[in-house]
PDB file of N, CA and C in Angstrom:
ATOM      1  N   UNK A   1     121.257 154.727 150.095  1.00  0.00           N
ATOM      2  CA  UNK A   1     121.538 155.300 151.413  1.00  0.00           C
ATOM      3  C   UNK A   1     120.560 154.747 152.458  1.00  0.00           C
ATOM      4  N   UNK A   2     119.324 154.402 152.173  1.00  0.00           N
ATOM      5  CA  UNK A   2     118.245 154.074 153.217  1.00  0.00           C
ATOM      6  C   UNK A   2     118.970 153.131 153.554  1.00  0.00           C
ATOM      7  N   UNK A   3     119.152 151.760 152.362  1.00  0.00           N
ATOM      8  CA  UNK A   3     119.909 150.695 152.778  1.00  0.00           C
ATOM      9  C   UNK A   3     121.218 150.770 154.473  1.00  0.00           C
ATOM     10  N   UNK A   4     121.842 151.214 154.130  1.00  0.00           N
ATOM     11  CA  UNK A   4     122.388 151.697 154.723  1.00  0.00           C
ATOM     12  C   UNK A   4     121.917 152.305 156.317  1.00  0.00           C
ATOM     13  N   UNK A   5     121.802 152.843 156.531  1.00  0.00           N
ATOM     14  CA  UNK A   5     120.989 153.113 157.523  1.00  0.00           C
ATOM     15  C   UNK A   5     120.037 152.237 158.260  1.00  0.00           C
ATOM     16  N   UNK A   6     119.126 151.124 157.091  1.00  0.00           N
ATOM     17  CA  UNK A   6     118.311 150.343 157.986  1.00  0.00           C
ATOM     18  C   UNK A   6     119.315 149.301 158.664  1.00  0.00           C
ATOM     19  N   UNK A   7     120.062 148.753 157.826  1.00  0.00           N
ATOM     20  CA  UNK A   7     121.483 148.064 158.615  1.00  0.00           C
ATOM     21  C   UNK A   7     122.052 148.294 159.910  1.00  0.00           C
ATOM     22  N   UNK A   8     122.232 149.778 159.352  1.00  0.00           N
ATOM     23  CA  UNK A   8     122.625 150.614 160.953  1.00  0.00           C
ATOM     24  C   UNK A   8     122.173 150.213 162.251  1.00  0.00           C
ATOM     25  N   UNK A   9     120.803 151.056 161.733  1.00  0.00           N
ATOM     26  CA  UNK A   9     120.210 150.620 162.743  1.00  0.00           C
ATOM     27  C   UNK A   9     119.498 149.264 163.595  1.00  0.00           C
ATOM     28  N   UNK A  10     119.402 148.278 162.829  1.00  0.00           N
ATOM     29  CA  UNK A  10     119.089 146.589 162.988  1.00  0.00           C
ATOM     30  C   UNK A  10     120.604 146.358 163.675  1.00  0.00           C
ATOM     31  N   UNK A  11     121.660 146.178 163.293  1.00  0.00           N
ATOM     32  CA  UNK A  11     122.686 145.911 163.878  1.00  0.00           C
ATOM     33  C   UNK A  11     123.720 146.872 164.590  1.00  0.00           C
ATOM     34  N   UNK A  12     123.186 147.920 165.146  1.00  0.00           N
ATOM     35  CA  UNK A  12     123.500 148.753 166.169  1.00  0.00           C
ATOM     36  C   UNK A  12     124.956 149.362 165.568  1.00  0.00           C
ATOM     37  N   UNK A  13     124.888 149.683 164.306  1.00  0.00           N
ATOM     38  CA  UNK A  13     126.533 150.027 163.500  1.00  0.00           C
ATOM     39  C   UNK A  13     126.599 151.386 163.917  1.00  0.00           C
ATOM     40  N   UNK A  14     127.893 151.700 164.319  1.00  0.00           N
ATOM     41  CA  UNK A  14     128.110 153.369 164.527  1.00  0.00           C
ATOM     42  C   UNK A  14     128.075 153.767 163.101  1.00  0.00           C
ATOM     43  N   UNK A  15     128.059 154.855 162.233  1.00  0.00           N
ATOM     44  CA  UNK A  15     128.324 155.709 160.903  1.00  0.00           C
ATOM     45  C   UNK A  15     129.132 156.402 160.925  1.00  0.00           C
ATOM     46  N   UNK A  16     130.535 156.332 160.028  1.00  0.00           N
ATOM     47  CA  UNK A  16     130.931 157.663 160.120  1.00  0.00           C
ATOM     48  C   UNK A  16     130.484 158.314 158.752  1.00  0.00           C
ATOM     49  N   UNK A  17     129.799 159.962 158.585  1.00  0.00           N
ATOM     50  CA  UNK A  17     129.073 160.472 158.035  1.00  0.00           C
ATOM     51  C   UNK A  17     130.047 161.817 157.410  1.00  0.00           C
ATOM     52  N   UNK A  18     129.415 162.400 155.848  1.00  0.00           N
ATOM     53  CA  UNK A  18     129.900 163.574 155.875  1.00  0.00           C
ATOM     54  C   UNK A  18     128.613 164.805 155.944  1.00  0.00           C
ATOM     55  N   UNK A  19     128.322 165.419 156.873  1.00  0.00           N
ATOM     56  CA  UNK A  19     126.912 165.778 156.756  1.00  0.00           C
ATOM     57  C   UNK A  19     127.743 167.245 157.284  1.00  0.00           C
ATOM     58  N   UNK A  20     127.147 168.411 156.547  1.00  0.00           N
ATOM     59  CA  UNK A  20     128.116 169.368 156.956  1.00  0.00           C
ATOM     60  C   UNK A  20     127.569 169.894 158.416  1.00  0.00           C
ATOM     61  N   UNK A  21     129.140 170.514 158.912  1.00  0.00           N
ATOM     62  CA  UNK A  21     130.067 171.337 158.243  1.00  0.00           C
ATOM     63  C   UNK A  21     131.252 170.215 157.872  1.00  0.00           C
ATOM     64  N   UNK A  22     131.014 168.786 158.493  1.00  0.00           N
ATOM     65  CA  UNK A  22     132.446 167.903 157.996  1.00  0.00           C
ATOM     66  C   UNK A  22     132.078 166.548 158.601  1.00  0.00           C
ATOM     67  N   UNK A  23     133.141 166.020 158.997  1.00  0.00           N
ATOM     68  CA  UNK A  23     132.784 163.997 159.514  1.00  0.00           C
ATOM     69  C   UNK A  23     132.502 164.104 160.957  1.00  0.00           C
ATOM     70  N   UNK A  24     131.162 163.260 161.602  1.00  0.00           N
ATOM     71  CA  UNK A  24     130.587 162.908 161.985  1.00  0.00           C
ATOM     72  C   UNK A  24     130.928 161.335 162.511  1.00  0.00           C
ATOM     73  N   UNK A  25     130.651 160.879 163.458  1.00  0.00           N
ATOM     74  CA  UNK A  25     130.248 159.420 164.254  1.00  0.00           C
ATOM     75  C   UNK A  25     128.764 159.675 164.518  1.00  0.00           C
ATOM     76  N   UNK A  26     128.209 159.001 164.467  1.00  0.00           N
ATOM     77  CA  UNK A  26     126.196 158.326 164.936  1.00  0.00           C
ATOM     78  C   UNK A  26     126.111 157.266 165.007  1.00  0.00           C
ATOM     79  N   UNK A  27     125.333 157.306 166.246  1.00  0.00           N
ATOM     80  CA  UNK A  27     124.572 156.140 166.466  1.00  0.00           C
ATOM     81  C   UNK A  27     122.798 156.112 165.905  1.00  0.00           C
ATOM     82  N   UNK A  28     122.569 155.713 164.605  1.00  0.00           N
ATOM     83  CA  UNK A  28     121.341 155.783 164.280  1.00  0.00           C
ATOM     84  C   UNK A  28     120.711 155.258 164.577  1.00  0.00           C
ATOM     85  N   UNK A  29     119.384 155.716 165.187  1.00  0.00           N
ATOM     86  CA  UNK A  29     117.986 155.045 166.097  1.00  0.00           C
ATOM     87  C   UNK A  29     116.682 154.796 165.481  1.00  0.00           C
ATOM     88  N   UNK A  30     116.634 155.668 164.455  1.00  0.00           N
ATOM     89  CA  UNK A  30     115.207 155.685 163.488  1.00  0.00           C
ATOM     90  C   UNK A  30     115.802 156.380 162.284  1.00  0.00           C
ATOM     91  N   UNK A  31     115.017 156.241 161.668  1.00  0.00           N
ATOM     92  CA  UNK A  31     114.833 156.844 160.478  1.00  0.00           C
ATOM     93  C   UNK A  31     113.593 156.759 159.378  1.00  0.00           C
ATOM     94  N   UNK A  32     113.063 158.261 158.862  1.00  0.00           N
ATOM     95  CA  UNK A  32     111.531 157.736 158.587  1.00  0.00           C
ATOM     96  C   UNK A  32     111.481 159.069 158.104  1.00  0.00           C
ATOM     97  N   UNK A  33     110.339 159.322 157.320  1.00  0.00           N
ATOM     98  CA  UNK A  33     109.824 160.433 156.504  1.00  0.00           C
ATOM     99  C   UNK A  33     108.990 162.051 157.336  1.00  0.00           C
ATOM    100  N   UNK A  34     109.969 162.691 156.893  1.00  0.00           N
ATOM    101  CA  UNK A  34     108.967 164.140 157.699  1.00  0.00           C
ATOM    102  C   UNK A  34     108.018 164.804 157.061  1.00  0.00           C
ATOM    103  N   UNK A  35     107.253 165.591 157.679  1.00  0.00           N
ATOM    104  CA  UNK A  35     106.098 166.172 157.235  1.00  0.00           C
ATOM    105  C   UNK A  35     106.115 166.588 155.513  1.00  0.00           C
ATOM    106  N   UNK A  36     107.125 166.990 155.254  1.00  0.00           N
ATOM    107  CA  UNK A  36     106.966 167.306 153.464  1.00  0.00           C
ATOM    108  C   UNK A  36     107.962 166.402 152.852  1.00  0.00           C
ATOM    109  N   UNK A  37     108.221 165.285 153.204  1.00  0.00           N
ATOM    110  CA  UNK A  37     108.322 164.029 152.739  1.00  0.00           C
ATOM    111  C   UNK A  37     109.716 163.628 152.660  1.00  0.00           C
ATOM    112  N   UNK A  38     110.608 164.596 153.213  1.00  0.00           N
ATOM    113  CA  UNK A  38     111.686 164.088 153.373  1.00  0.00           C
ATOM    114  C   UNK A  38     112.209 163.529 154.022  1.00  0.00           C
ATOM    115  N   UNK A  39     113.653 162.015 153.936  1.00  0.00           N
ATOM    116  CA  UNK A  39     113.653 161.402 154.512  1.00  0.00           C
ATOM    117  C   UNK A  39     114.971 161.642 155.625  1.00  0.00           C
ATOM    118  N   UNK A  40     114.605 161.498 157.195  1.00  0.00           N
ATOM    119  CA  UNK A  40     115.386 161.930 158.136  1.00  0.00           C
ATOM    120  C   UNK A  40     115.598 160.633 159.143  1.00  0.00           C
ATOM    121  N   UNK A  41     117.062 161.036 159.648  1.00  0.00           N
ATOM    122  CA  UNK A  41     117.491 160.142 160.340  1.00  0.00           C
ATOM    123  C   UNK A  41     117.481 160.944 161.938  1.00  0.00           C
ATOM    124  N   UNK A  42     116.665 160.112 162.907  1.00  0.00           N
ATOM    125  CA  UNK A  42     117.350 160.313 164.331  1.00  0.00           C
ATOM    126  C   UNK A  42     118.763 159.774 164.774  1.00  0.00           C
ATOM    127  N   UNK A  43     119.134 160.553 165.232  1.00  0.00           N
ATOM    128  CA  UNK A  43     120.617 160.055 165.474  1.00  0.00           C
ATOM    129  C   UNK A  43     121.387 160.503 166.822  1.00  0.00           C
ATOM    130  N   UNK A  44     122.218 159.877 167.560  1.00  0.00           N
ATOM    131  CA  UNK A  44     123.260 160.322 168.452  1.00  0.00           C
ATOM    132  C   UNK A  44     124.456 160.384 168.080  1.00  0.00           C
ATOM    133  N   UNK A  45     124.841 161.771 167.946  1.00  0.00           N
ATOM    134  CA  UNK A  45     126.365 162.045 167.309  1.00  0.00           C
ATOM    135  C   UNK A  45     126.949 161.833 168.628  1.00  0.00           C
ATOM    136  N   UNK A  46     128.133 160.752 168.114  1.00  0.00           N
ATOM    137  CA  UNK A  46     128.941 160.546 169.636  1.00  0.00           C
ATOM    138  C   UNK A  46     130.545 161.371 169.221  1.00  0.00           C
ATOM    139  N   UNK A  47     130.632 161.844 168.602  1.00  0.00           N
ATOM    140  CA  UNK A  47     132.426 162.559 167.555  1.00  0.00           C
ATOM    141  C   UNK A  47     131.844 163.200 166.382  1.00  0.00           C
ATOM    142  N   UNK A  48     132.848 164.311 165.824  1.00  0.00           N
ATOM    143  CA  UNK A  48     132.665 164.949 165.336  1.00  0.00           C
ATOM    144  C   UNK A  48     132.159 166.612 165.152  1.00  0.00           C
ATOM    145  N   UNK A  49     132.603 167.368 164.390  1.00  0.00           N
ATOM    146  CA  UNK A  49     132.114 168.595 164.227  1.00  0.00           C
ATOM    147  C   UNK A  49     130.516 169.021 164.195  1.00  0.00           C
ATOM    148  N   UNK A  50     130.131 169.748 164.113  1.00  0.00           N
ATOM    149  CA  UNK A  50     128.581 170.097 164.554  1.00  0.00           C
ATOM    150  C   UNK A  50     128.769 171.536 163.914  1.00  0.00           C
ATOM    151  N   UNK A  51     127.175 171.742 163.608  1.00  0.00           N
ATOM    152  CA  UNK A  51     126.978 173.101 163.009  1.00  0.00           C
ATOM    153  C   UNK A  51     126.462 174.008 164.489  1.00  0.00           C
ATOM    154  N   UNK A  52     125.672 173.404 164.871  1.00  0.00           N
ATOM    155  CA  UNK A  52     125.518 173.976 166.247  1.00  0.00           C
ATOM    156  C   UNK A  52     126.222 174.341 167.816  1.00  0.00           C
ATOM    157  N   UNK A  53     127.330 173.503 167.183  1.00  0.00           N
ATOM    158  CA  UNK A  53     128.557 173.694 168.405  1.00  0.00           C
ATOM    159  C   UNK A  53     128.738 171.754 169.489  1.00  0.00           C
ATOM    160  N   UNK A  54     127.356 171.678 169.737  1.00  0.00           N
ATOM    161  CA  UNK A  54     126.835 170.569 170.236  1.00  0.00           C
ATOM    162  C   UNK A  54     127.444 169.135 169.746  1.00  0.00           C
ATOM    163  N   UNK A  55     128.825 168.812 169.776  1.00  0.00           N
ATOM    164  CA  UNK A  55     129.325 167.965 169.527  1.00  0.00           C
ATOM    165  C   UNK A  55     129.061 166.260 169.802  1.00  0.00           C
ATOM    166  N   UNK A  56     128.640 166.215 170.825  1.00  0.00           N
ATOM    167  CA  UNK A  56     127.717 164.826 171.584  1.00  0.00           C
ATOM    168  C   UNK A  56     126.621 165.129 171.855  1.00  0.00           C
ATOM    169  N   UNK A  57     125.199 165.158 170.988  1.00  0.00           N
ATOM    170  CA  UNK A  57     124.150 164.899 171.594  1.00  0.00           C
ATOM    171  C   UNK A  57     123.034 164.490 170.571  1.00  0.00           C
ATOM    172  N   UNK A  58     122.032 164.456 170.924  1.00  0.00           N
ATOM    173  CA  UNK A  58     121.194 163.755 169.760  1.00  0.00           C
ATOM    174  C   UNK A  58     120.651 164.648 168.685  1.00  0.00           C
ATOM    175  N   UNK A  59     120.780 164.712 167.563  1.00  0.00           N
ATOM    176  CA  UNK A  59     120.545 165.002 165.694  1.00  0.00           C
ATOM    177  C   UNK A  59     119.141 164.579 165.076  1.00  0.00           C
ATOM    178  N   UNK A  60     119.038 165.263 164.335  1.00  0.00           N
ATOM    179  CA  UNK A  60     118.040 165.162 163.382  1.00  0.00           C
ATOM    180  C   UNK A  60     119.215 165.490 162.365  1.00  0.00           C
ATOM    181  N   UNK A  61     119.261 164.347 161.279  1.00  0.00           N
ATOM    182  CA  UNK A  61     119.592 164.923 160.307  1.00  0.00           C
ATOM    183  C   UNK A  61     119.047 164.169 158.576  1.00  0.00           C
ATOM    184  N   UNK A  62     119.008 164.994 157.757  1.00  0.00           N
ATOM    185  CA  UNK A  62     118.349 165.112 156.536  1.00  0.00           C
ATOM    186  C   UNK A  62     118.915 164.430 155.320  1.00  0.00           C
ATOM    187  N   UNK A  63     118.610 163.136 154.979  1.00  0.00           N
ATOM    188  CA  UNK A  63     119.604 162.380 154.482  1.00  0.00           C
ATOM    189  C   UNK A  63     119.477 162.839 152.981  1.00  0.00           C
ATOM    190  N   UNK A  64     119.348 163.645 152.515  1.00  0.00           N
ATOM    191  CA  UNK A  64     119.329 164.047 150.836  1.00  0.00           C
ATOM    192  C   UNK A  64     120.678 165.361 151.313  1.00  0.00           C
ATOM    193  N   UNK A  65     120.874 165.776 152.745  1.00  0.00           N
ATOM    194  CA  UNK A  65     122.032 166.343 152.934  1.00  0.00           C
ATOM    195  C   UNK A  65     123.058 166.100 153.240  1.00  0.00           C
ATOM    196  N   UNK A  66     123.204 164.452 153.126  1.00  0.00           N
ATOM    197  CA  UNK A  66     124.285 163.671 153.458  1.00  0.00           C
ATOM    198  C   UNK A  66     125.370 163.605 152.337  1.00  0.00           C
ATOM    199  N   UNK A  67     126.545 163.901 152.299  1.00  0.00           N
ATOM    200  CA  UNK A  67     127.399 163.414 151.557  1.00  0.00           C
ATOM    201  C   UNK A  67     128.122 162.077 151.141  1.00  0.00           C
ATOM    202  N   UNK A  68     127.949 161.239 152.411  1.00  0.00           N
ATOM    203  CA  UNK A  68     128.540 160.121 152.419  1.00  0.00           C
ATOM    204  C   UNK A  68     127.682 159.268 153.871  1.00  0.00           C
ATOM    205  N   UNK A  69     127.572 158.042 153.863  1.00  0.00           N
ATOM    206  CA  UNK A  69     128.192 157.337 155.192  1.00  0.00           C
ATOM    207  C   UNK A  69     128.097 156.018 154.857  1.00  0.00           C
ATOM    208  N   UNK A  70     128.976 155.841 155.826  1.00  0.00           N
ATOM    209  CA  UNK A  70     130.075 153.895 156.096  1.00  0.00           C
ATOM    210  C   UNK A  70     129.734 154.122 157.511  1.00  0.00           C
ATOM    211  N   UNK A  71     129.676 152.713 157.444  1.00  0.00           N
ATOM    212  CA  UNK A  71     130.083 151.807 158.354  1.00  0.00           C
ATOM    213  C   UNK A  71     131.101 152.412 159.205  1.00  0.00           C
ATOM    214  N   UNK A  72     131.603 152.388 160.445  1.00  0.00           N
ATOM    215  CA  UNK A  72     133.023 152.364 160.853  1.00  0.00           C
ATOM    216  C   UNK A  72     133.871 151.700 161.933  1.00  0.00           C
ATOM    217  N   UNK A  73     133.283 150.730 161.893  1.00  0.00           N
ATOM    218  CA  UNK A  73     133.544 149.224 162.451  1.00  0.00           C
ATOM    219  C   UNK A  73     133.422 149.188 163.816  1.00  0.00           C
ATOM    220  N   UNK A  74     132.480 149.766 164.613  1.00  0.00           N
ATOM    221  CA  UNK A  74     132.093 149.762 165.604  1.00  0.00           C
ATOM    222  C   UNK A  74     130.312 149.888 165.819  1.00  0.00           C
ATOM    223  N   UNK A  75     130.558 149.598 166.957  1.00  0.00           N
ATOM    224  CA  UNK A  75     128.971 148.754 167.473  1.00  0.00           C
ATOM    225  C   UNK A  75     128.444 149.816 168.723  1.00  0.00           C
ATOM    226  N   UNK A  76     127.069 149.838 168.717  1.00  0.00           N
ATOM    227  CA  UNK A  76     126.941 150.574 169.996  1.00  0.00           C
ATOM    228  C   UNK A  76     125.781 149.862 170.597  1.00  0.00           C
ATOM    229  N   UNK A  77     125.660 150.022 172.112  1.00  0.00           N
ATOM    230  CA  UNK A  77     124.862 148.784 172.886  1.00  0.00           C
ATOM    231  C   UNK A  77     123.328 148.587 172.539  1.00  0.00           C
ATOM    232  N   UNK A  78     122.825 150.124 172.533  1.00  0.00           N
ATOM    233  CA  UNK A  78     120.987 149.864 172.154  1.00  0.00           C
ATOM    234  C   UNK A  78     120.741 151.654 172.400  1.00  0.00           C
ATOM    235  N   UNK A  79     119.584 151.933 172.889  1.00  0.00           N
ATOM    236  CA  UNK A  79     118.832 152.704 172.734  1.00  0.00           C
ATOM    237  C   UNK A  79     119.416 153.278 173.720  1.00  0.00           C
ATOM    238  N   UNK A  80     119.724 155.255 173.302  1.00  0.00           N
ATOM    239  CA  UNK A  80     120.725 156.249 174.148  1.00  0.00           C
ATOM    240  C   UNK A  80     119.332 156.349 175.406  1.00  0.00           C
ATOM    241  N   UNK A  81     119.714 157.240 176.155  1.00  0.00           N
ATOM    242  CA  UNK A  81     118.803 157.728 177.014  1.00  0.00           C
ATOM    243  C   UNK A  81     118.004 158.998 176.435  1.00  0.00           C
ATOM    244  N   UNK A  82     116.917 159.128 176.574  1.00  0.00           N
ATOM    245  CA  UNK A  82     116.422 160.434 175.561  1.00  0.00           C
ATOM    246  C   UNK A  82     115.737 159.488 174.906  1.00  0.00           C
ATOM    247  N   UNK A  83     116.407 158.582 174.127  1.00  0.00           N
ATOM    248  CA  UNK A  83     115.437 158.022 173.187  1.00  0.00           C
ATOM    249  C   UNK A  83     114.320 157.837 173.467  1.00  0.00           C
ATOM    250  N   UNK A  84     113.250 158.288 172.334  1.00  0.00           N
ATOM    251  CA  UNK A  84     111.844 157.728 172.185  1.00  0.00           C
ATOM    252  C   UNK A  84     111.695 157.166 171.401  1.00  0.00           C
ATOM    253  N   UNK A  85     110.926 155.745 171.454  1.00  0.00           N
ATOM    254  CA  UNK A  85     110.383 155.540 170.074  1.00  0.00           C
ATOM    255  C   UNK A  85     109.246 156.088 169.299  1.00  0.00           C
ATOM    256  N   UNK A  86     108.739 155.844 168.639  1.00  0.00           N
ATOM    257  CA  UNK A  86     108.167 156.656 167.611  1.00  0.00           C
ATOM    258  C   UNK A  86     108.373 157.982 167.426  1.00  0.00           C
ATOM    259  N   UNK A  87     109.168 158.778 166.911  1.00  0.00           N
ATOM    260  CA  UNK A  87     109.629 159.578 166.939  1.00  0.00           C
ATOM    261  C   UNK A  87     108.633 160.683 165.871  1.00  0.00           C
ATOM    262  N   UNK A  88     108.005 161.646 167.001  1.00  0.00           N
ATOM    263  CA  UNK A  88     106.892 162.355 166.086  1.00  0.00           C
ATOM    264  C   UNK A  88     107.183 163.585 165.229  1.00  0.00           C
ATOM    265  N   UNK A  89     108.517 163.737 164.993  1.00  0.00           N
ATOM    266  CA  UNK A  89     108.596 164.688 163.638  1.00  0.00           C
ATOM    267  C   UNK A  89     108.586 163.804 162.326  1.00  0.00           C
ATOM    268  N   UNK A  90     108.524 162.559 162.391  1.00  0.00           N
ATOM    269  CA  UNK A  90     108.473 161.564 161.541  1.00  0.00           C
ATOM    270  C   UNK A  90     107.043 161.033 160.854  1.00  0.00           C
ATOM    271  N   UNK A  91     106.479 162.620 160.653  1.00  0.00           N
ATOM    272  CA  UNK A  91     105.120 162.070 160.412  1.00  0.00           C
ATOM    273  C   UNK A  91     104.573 161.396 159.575  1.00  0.00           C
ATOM    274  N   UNK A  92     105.341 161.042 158.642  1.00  0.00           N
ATOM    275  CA  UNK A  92     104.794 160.443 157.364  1.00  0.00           C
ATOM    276  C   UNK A  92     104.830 158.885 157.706  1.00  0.00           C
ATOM    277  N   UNK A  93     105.868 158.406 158.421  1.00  0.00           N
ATOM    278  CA  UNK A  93     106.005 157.020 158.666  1.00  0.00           C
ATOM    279  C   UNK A  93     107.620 156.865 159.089  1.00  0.00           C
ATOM    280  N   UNK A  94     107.283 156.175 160.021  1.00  0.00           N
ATOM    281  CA  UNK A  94     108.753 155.320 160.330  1.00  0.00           C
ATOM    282  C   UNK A  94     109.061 154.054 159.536  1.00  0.00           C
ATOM    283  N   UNK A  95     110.458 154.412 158.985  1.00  0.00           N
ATOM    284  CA  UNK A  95     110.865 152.745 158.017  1.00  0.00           C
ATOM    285  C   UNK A  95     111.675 151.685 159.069  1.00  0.00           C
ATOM    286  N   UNK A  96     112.775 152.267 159.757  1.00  0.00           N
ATOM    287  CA  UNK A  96     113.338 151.737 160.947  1.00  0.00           C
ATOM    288  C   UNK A  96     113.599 152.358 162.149  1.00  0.00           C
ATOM    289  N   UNK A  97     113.301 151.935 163.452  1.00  0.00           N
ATOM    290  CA  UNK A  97     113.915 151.919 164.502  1.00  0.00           C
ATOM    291  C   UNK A  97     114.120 151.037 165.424  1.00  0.00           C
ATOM    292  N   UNK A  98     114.936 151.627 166.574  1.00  0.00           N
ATOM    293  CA  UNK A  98     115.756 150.506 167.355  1.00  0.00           C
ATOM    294  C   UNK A  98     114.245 150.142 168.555  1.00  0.00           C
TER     295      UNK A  98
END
């Protein structure tokens, strides 16, 4: 799955994801280890269901809670607005970002 993701993010791949409550679109920006060592993806959900209601906006989400993600043959330009880099809930280390 990291695989995946570092791809993502190097070549600007949208994801479609199954991360509940169901499928997901992201644009992944980082991804890197949180404070008790799990590994999390920053992300901009651009489609899809949401647990929070919040259908388009930027995610944290927990990739050992991922069910799935592909590719889904689309591209997105670079870095959303909001974005920061180094992203400091990522305390353990960043592996990729944009």
């Amino acid at each position: 799955m990291l695989t995946i993701f570092q791809n993502a993010i190097r070549n600007k791949q949208c994801l479609l994801i199954d991360y509940e409550p169901g499928l997901r679109v992201i644009e992944p920006h980082a991804i890197g280890y949180g404070s008790d060592g799990q590994l999390l993806v920053r992300a901009f959900q651009t489609e899809g269901v949401s647990a929070s209601g919040e259908h388009t906006n930027w995610k944290l989400l927990r990739v050992d809670r991922l069910k799935a993600a592909n590719d889904n043959g689309t591209t997105f330009e670079g870095p959303r607005d909001g974005y920061r880099r180094g992203d400091k809930v990522m305390k353990r280390g960043i592996i990729e970002q944009l």
